[in-house]
C-alpha atoms as a PDB file:
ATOM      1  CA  UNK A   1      81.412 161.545  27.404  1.00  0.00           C
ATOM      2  CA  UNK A   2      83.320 157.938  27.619  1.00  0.00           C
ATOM      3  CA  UNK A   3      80.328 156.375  29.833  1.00  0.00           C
ATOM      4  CA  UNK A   4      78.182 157.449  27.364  1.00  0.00           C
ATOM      5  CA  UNK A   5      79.610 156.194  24.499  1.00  0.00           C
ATOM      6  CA  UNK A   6      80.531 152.671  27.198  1.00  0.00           C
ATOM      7  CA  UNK A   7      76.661 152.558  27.848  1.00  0.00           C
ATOM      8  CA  UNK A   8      75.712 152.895  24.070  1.00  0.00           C
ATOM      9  CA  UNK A   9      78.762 150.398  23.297  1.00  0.00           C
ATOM     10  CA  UNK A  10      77.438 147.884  25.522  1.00  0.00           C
ATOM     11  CA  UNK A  11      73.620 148.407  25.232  1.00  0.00           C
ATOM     12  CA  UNK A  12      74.494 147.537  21.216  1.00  0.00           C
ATOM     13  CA  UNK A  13      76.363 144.607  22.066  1.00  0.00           C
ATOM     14  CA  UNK A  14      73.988 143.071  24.973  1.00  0.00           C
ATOM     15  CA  UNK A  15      71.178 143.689  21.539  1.00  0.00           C
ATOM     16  CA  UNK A  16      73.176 141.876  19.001  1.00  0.00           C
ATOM     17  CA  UNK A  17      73.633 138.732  22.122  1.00  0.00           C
ATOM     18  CA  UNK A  18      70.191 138.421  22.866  1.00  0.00           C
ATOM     19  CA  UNK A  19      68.898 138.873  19.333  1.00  0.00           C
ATOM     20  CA  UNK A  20      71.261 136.788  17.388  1.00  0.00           C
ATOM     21  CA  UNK A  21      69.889 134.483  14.637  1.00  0.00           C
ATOM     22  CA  UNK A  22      70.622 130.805  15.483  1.00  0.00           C
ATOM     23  CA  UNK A  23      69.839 129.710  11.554  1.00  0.00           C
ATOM     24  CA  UNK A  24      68.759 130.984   8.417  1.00  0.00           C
ATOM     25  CA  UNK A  25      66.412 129.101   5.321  1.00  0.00           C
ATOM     26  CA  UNK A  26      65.290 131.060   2.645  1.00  0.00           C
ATOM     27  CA  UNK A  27      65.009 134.242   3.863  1.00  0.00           C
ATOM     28  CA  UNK A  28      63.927 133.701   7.122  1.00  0.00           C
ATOM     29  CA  UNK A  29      65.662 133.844  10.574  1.00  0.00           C
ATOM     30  CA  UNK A  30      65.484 131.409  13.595  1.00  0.00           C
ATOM     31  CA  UNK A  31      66.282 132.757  16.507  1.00  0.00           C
ATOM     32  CA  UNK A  32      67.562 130.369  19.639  1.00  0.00           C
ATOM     33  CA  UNK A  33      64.196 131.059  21.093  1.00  0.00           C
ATOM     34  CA  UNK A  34      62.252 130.224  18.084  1.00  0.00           C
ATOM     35  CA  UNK A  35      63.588 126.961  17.947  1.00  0.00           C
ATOM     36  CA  UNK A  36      63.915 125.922  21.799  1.00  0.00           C
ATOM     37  CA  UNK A  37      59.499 126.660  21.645  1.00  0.00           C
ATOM     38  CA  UNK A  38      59.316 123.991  18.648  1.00  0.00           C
ATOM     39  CA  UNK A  39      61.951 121.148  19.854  1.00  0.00           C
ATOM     40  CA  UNK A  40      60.366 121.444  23.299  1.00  0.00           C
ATOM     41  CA  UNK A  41      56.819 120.833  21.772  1.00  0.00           C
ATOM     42  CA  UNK A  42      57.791 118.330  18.997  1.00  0.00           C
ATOM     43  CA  UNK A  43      59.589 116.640  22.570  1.00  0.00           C
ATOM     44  CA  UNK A  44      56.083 116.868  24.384  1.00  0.00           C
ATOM     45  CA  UNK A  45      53.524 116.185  22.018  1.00  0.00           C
ATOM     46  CA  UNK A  46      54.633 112.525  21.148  1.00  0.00           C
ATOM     47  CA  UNK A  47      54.201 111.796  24.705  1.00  0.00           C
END
């Protein structure tokens, strides 16, 4: 019963890690991914 409820208890924190919002306007959510894709093609484009 404890490494089950370790597993779930980890699997829920690994979730909120990856998924975590980097900034918020409005009512929408940036995540760190989000915005790497757009400053690494506003840094390519003008090139």
């Amino acid at each position: 019963m404890k490494k089950i409820f370790s597993f779930l208890l980890l699997t829920a924190c690994i979730h909120v890690a990856i998924s975590q919002t980097l900034f918020t306007y409005g009512t929408n959510a940036v995540s760190k991914e989000e915005f790497l894709e757009h400053i690494i093609k506003q840094n390519t484009s003008g090139r």
